[in-house]
PDB file of N, CA and C in Angstrom:
ATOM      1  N   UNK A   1      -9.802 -11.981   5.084  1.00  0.00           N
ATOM      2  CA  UNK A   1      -8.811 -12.519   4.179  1.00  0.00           C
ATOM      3  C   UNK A   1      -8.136 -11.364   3.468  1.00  0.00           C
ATOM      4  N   UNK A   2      -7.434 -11.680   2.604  1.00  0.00           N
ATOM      5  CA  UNK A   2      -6.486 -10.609   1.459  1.00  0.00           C
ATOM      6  C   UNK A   2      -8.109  -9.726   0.942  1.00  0.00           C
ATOM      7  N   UNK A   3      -7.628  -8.337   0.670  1.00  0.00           N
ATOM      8  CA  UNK A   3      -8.468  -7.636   0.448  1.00  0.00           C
ATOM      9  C   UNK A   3      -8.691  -7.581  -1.114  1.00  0.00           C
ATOM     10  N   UNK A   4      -7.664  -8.180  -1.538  1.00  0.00           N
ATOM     11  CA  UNK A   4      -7.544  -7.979  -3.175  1.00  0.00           C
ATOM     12  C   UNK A   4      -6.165  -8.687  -3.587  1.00  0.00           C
ATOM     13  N   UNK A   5      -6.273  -8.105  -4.851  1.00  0.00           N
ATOM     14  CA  UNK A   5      -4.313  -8.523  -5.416  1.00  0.00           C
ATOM     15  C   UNK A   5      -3.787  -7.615  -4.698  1.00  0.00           C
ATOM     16  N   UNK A   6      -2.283  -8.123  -4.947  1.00  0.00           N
ATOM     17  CA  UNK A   6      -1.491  -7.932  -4.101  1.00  0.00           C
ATOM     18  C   UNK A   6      -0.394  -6.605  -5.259  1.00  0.00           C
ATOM     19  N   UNK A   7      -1.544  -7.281  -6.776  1.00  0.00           N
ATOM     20  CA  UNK A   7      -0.657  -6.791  -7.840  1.00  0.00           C
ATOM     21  C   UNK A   7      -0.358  -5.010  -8.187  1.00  0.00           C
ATOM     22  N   UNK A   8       0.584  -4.620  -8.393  1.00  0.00           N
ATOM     23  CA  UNK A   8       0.778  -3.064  -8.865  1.00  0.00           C
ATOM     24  C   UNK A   8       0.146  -2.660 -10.043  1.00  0.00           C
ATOM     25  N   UNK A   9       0.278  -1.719 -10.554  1.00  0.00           N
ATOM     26  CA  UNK A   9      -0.408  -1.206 -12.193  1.00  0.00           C
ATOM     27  C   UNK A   9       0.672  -1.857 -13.095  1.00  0.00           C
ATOM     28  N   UNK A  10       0.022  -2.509 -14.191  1.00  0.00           N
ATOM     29  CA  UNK A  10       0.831  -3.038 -15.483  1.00  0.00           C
ATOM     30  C   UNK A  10       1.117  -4.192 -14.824  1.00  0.00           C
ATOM     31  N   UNK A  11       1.114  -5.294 -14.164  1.00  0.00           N
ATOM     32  CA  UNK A  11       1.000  -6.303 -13.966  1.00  0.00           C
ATOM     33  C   UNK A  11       2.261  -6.689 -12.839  1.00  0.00           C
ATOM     34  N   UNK A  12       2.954  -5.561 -12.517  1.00  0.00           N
ATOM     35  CA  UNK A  12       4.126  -5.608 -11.371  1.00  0.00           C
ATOM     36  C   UNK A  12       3.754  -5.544 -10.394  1.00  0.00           C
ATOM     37  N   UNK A  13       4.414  -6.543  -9.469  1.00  0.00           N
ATOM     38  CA  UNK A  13       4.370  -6.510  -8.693  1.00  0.00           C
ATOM     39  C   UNK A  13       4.849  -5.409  -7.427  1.00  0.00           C
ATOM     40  N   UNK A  14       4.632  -5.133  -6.942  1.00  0.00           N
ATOM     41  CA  UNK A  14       5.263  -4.149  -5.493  1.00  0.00           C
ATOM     42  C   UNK A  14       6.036  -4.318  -4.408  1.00  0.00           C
ATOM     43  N   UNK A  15       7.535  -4.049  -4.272  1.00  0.00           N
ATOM     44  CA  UNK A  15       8.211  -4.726  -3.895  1.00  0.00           C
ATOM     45  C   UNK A  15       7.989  -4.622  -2.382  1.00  0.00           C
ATOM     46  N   UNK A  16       8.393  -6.317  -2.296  1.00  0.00           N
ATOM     47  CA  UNK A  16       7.677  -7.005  -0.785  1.00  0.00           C
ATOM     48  C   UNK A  16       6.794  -7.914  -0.349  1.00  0.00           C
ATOM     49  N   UNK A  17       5.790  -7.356  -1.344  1.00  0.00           N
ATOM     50  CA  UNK A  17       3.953  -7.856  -1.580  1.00  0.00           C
ATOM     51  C   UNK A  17       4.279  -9.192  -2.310  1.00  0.00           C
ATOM     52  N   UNK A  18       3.482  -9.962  -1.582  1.00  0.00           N
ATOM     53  CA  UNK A  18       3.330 -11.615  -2.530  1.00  0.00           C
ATOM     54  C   UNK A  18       2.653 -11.818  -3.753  1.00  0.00           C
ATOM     55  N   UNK A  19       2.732 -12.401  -4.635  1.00  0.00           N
ATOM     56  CA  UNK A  19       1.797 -12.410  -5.678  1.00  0.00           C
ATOM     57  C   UNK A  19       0.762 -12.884  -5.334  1.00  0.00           C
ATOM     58  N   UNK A  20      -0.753 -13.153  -6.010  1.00  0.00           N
ATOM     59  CA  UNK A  20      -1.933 -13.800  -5.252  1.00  0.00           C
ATOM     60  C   UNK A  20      -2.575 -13.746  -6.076  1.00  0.00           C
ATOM     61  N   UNK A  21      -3.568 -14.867  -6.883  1.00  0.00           N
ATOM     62  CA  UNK A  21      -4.321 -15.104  -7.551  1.00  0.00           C
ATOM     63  C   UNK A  21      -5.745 -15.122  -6.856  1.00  0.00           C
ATOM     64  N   UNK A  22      -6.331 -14.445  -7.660  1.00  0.00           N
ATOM     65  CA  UNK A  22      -8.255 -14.501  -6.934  1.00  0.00           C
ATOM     66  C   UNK A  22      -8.559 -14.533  -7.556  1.00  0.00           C
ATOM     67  N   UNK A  23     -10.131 -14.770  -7.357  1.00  0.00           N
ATOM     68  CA  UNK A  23     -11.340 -14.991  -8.434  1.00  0.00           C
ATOM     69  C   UNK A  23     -11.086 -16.230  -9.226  1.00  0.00           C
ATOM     70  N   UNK A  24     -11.547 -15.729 -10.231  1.00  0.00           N
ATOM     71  CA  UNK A  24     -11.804 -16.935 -11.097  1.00  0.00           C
ATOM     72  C   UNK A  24     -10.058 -17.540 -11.315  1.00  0.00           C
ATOM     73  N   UNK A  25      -9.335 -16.602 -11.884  1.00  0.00           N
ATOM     74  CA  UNK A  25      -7.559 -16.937 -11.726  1.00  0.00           C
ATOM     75  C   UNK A  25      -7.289 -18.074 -10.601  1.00  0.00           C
ATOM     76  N   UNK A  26      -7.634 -18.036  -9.591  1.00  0.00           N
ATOM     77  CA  UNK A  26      -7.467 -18.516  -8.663  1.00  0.00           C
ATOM     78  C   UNK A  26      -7.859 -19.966  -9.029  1.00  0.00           C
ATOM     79  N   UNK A  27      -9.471 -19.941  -9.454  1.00  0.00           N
ATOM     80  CA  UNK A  27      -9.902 -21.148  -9.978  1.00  0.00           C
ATOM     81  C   UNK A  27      -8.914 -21.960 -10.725  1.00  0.00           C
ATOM     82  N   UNK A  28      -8.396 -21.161 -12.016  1.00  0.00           N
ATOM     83  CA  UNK A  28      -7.781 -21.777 -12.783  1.00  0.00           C
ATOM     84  C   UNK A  28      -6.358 -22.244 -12.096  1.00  0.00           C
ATOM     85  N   UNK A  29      -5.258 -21.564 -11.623  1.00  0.00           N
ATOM     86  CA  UNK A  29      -4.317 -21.749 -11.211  1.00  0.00           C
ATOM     87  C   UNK A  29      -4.580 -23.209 -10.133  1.00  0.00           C
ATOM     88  N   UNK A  30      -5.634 -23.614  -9.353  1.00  0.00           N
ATOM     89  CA  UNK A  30      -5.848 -24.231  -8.662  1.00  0.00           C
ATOM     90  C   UNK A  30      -6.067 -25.746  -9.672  1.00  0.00           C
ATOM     91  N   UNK A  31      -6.923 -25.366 -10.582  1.00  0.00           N
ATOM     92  CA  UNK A  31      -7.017 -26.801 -11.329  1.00  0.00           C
ATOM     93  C   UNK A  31      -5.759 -26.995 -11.894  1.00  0.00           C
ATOM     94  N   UNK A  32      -4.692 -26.240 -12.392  1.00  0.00           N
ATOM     95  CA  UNK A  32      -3.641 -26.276 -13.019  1.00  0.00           C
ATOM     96  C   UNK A  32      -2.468 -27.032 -11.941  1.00  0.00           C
ATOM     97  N   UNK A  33      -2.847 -27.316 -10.648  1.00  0.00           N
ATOM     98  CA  UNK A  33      -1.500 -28.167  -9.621  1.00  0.00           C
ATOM     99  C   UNK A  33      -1.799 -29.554  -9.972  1.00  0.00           C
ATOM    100  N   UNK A  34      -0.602 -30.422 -10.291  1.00  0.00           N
ATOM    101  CA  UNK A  34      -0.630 -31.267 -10.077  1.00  0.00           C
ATOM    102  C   UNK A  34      -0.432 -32.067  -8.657  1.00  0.00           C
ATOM    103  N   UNK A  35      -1.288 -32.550  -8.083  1.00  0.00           N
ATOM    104  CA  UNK A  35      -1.478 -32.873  -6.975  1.00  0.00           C
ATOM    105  C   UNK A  35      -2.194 -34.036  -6.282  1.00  0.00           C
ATOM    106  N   UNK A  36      -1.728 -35.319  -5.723  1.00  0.00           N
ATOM    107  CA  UNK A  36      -2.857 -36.420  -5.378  1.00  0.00           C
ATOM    108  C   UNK A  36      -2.363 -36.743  -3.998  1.00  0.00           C
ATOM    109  N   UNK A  37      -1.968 -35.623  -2.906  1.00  0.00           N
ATOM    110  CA  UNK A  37      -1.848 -35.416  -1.590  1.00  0.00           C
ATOM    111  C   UNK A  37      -2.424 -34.389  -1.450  1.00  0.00           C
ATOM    112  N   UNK A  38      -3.300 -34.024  -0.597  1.00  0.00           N
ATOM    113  CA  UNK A  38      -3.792 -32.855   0.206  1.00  0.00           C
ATOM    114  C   UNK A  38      -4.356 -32.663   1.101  1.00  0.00           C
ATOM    115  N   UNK A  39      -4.853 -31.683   1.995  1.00  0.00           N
ATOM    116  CA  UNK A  39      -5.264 -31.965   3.232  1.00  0.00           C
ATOM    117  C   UNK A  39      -6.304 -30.504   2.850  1.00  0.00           C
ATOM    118  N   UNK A  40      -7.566 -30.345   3.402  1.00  0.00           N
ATOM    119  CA  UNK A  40      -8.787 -29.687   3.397  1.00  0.00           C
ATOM    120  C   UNK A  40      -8.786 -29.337   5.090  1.00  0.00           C
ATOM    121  N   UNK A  41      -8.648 -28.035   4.957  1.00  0.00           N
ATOM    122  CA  UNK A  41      -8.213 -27.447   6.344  1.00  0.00           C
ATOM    123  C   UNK A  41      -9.331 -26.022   6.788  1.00  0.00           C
ATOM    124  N   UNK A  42     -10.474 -26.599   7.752  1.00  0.00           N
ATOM    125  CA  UNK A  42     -11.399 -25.132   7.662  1.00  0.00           C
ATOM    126  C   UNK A  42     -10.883 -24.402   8.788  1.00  0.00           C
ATOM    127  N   UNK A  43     -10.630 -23.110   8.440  1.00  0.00           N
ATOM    128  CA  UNK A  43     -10.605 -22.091   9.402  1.00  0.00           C
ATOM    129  C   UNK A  43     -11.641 -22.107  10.510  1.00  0.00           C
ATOM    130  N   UNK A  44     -10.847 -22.531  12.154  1.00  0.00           N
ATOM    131  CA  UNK A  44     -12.356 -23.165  12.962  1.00  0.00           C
ATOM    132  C   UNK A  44     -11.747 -22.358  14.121  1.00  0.00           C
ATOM    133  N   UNK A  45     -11.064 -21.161  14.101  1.00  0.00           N
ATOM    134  CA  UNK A  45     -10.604 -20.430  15.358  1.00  0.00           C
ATOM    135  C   UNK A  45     -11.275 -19.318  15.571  1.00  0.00           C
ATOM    136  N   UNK A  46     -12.147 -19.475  16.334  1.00  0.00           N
ATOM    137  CA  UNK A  46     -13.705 -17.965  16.616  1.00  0.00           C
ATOM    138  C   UNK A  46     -12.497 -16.650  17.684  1.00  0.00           C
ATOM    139  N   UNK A  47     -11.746 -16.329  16.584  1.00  0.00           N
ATOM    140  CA  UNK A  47     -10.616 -15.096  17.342  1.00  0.00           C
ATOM    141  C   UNK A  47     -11.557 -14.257  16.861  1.00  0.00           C
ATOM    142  N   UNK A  48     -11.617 -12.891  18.082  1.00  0.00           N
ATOM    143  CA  UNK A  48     -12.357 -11.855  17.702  1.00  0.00           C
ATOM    144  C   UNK A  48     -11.601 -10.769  16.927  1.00  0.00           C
ATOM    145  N   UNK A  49     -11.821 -10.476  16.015  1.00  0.00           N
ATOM    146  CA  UNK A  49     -11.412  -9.364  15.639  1.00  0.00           C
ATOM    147  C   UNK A  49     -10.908  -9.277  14.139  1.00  0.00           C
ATOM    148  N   UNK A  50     -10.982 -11.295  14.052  1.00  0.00           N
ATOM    149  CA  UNK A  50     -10.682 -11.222  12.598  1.00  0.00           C
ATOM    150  C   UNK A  50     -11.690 -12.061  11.919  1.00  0.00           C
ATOM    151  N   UNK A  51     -11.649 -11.931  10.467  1.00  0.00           N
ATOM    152  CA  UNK A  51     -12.741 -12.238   9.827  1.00  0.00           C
ATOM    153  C   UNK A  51     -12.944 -13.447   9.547  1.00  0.00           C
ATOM    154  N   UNK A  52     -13.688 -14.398  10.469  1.00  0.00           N
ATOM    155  CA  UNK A  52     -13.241 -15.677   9.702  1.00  0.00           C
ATOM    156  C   UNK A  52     -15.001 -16.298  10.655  1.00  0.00           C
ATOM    157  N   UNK A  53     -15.912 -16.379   9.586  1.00  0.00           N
ATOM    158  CA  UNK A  53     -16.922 -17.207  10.542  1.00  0.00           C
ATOM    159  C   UNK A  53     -16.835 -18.306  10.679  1.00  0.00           C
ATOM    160  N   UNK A  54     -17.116 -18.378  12.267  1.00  0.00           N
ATOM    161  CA  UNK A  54     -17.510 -20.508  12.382  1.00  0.00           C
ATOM    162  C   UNK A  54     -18.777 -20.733  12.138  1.00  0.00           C
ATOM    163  N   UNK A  55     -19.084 -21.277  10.672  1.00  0.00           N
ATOM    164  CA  UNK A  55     -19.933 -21.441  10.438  1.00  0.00           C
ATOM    165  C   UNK A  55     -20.297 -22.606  11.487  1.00  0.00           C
ATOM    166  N   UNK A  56     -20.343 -23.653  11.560  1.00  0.00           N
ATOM    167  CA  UNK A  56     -20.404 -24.656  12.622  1.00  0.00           C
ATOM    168  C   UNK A  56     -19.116 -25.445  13.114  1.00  0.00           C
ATOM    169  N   UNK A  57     -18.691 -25.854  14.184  1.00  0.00           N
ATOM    170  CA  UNK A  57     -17.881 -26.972  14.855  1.00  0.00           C
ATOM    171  C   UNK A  57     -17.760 -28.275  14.054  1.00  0.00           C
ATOM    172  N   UNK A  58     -18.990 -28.525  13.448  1.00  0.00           N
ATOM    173  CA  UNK A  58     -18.992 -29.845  12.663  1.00  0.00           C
ATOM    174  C   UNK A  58     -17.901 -29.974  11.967  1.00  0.00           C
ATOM    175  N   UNK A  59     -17.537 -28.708  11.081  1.00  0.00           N
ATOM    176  CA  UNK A  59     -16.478 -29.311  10.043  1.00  0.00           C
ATOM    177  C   UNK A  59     -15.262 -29.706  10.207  1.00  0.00           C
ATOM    178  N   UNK A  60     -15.268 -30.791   9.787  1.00  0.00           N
ATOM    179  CA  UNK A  60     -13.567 -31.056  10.180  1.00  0.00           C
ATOM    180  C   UNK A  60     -12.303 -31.219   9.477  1.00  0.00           C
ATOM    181  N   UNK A  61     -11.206 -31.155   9.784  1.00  0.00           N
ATOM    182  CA  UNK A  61     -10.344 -31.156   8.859  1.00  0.00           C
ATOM    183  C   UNK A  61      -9.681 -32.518   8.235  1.00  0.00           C
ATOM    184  N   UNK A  62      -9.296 -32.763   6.715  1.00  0.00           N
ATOM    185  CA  UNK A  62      -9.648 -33.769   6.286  1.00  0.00           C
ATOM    186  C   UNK A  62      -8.144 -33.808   5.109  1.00  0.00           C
ATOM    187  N   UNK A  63      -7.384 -34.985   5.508  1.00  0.00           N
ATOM    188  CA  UNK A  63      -6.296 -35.865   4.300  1.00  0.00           C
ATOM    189  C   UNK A  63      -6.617 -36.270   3.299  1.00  0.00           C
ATOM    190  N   UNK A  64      -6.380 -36.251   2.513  1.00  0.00           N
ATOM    191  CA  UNK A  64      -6.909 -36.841   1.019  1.00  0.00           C
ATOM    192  C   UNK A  64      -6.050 -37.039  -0.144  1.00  0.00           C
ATOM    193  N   UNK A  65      -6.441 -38.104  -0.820  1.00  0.00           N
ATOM    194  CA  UNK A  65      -5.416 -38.600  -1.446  1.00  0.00           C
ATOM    195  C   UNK A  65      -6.387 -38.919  -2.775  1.00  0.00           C
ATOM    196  N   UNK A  66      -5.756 -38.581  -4.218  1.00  0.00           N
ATOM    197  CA  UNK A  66      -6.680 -38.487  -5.627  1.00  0.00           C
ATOM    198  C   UNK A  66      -6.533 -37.861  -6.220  1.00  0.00           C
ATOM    199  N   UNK A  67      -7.038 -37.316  -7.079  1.00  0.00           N
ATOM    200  CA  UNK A  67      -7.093 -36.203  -7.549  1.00  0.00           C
ATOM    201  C   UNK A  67      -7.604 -34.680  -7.430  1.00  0.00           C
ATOM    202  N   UNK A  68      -7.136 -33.376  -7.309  1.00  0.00           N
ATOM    203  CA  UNK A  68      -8.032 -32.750  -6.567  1.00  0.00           C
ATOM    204  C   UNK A  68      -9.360 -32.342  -7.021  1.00  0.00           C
ATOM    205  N   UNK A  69      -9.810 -31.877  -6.136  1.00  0.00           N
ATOM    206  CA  UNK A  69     -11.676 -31.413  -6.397  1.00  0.00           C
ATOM    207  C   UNK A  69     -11.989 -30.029  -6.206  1.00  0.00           C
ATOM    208  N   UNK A  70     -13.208 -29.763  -6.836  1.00  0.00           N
ATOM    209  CA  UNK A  70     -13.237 -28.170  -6.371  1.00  0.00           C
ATOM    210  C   UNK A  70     -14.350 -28.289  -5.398  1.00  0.00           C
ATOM    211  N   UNK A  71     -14.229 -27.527  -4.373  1.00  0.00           N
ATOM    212  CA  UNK A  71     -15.073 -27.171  -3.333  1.00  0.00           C
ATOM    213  C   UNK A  71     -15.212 -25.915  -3.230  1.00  0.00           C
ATOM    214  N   UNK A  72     -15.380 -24.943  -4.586  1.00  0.00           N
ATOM    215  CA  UNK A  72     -15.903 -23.820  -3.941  1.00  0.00           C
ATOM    216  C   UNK A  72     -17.409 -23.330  -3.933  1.00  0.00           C
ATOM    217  N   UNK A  73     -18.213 -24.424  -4.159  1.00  0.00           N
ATOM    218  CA  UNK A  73     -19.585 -24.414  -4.161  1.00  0.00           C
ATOM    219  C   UNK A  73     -19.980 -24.596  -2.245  1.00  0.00           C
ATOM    220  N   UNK A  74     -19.376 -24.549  -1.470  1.00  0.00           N
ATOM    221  CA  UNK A  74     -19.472 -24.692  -0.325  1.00  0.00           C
ATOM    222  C   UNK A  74     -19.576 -23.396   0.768  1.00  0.00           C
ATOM    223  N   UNK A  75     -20.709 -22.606   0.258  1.00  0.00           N
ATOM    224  CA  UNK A  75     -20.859 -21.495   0.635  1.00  0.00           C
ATOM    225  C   UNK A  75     -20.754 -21.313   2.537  1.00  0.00           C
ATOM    226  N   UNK A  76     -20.373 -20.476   3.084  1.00  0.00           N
ATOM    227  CA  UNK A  76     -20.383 -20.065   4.102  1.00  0.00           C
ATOM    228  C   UNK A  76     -19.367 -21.083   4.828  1.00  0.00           C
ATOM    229  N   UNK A  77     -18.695 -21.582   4.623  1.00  0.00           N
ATOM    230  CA  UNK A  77     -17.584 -22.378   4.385  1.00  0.00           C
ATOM    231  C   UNK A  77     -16.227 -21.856   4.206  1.00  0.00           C
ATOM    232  N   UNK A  78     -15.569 -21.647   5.542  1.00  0.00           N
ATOM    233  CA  UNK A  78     -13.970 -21.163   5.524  1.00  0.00           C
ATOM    234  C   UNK A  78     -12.989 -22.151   5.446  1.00  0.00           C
ATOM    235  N   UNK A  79     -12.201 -22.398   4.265  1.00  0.00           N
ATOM    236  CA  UNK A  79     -11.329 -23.284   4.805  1.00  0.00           C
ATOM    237  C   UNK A  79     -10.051 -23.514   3.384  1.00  0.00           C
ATOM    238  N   UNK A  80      -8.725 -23.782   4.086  1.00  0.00           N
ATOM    239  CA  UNK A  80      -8.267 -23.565   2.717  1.00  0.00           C
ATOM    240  C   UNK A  80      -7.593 -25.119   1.763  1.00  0.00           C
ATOM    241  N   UNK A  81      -6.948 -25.336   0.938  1.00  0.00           N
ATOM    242  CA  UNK A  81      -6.636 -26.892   0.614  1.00  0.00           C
ATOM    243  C   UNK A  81      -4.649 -26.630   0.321  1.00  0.00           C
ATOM    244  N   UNK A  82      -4.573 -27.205   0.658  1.00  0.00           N
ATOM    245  CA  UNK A  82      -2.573 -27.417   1.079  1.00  0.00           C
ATOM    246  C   UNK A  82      -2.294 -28.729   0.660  1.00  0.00           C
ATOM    247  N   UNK A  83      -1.336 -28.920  -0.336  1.00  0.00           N
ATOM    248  CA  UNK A  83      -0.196 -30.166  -0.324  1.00  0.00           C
ATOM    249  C   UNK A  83       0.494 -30.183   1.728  1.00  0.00           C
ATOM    250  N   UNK A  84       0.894 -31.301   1.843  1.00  0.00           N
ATOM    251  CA  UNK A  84       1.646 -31.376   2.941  1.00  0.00           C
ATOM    252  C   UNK A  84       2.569 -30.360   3.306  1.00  0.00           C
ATOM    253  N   UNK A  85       3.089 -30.173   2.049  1.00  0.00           N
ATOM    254  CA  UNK A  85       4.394 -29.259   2.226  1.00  0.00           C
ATOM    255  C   UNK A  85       4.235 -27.875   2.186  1.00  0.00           C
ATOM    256  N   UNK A  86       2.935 -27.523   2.080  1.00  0.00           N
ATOM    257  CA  UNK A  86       2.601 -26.278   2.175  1.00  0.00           C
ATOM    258  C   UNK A  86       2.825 -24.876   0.722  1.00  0.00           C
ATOM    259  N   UNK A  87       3.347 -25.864  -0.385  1.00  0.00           N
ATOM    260  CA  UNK A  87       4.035 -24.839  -1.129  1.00  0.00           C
ATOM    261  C   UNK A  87       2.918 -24.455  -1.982  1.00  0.00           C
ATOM    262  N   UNK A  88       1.744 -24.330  -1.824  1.00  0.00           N
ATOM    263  CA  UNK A  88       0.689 -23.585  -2.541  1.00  0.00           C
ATOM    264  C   UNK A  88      -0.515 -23.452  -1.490  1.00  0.00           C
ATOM    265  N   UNK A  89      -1.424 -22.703  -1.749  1.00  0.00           N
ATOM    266  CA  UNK A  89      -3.106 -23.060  -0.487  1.00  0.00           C
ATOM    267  C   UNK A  89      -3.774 -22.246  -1.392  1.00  0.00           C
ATOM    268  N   UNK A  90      -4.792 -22.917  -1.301  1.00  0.00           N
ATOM    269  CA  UNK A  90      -6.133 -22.047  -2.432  1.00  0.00           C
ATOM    270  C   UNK A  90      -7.415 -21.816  -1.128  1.00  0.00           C
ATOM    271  N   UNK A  91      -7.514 -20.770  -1.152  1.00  0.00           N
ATOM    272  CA  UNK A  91      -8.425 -20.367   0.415  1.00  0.00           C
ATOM    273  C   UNK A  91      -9.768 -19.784  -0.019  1.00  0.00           C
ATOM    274  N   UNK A  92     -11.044 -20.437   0.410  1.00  0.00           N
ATOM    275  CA  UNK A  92     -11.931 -20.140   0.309  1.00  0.00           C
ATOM    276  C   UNK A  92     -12.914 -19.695   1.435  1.00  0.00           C
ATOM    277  N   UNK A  93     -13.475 -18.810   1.220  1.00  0.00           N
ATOM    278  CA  UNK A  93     -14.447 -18.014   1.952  1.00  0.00           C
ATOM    279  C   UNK A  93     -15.569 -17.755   1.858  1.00  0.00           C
ATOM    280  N   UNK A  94     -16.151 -17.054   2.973  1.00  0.00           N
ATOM    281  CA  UNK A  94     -17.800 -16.849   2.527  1.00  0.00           C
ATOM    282  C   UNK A  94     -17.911 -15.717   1.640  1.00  0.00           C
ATOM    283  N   UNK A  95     -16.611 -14.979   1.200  1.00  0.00           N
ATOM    284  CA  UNK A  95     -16.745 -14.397   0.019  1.00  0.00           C
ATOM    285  C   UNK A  95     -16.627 -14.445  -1.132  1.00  0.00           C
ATOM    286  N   UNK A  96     -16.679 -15.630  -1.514  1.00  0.00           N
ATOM    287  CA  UNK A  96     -15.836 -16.509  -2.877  1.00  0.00           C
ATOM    288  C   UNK A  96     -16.771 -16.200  -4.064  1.00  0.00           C
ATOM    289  N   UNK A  97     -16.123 -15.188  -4.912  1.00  0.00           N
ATOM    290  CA  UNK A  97     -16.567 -14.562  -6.215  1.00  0.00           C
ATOM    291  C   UNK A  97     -17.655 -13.582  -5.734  1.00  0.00           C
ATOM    292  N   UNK A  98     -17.745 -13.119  -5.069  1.00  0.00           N
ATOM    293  CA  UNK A  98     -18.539 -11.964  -4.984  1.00  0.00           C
ATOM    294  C   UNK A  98     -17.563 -10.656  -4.386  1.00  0.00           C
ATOM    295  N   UNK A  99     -16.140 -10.700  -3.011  1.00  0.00           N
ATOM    296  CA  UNK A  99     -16.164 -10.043  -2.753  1.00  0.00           C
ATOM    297  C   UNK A  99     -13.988  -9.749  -2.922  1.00  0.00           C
ATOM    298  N   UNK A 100     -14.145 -10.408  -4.208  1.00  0.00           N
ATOM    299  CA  UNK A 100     -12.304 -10.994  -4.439  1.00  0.00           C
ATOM    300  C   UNK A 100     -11.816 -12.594  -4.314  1.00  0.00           C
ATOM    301  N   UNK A 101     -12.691 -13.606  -3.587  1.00  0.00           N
ATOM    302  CA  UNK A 101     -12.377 -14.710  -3.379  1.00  0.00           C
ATOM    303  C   UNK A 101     -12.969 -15.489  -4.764  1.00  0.00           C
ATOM    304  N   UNK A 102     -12.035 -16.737  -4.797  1.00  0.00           N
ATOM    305  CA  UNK A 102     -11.169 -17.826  -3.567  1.00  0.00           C
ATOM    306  C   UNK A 102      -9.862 -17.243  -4.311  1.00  0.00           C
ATOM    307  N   UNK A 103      -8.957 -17.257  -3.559  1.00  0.00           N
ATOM    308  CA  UNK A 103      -7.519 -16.854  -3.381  1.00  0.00           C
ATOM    309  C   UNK A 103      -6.694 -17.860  -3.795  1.00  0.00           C
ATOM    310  N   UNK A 104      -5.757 -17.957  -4.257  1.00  0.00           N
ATOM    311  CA  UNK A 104      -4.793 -19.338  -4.539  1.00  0.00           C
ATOM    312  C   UNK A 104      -3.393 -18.006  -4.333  1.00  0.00           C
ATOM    313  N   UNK A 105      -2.238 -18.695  -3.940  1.00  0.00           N
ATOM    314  CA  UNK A 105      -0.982 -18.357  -3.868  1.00  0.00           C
ATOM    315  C   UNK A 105      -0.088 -19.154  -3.598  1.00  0.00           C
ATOM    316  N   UNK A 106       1.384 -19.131  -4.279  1.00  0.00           N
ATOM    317  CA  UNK A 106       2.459 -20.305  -3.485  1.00  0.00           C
ATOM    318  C   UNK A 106       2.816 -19.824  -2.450  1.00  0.00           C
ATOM    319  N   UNK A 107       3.930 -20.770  -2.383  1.00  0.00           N
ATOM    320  CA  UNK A 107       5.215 -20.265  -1.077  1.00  0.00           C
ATOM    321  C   UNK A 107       6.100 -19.680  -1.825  1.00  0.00           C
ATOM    322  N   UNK A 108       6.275 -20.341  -2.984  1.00  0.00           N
ATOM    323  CA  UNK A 108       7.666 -19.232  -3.625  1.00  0.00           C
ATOM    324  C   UNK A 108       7.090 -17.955  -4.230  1.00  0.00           C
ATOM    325  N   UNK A 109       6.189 -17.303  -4.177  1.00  0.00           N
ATOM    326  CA  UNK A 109       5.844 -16.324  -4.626  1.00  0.00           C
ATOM    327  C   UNK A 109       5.947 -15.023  -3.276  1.00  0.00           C
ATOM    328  N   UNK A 110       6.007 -15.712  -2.671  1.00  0.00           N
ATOM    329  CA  UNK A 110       5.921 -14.820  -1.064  1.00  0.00           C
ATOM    330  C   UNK A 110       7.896 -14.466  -1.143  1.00  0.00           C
ATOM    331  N   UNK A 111       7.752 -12.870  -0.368  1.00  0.00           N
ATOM    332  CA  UNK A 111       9.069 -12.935  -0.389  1.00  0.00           C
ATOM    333  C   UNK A 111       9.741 -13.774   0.411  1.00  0.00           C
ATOM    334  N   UNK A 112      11.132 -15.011   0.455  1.00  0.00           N
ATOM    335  CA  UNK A 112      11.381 -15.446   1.466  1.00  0.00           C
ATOM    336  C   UNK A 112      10.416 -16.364   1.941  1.00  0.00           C
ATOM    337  N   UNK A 113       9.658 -16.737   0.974  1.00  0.00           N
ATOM    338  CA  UNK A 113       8.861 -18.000   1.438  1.00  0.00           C
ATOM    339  C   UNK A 113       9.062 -19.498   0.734  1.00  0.00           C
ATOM    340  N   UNK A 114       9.680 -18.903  -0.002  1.00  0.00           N
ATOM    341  CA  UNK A 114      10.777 -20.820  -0.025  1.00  0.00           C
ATOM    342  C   UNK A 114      10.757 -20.943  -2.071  1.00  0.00           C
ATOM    343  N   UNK A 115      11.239 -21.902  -2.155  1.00  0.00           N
ATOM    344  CA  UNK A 115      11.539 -22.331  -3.900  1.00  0.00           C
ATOM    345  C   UNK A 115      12.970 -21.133  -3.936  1.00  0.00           C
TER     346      UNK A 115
END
């Protein structure tokens, strides 16, 4: 995943680089969407070379409609949570608070990624 922020010194950004919330930020920014569409999407593609374990085949990907929930107690567990429209994803990993994770970022924060 993202190795870190994306952020410069003094809180600027670097031109190009997306903004990106981790850690606990991430947490917060994530409870802060208003949201009662989403879809729970685990990273289940065993490509070599990039970092993403299958923890098992079992998990599957899942629509949901409510209010959202936190799932980052779901250790060893890749997978990220998206509105339909894609304009935010909060991505969690088997590194979540120990090694920079869980990640949250929009689409309009990306250069050229929409809003």
């Amino acid at each position: 995943m993202y190795g870190g922020s994306f952020q410069a010194r003094g809180g600027r950004h670097a031109r190009g680089q997306p903004r990106l919330r981790h850690g606990a930020k991430a947490d917060h920014e994530y409870r802060c969407q208003a949201c009662d569409h989403y879809w729970i999407v685990p990273f289940s593609a065993d490509v070599p070379g990039l970092p993403v374990h299958v923890h098992r085949r079992a998990i599957e990907g899942y629509e949901c409609s409510g209010p959202l929930i936190a799932l980052g107690a779901f250790c060893d567990a890749e997978f990220f949570i998206s509105p339909p429209d894609l304009s935010w994803s909060m991505i969690h990993t088997h590194e979540d608070h120990a090694l920079g994770g869980p990640y949250f970022i929009r689409a309009d924060w990306i250069p050229g990624g929409g809003g």
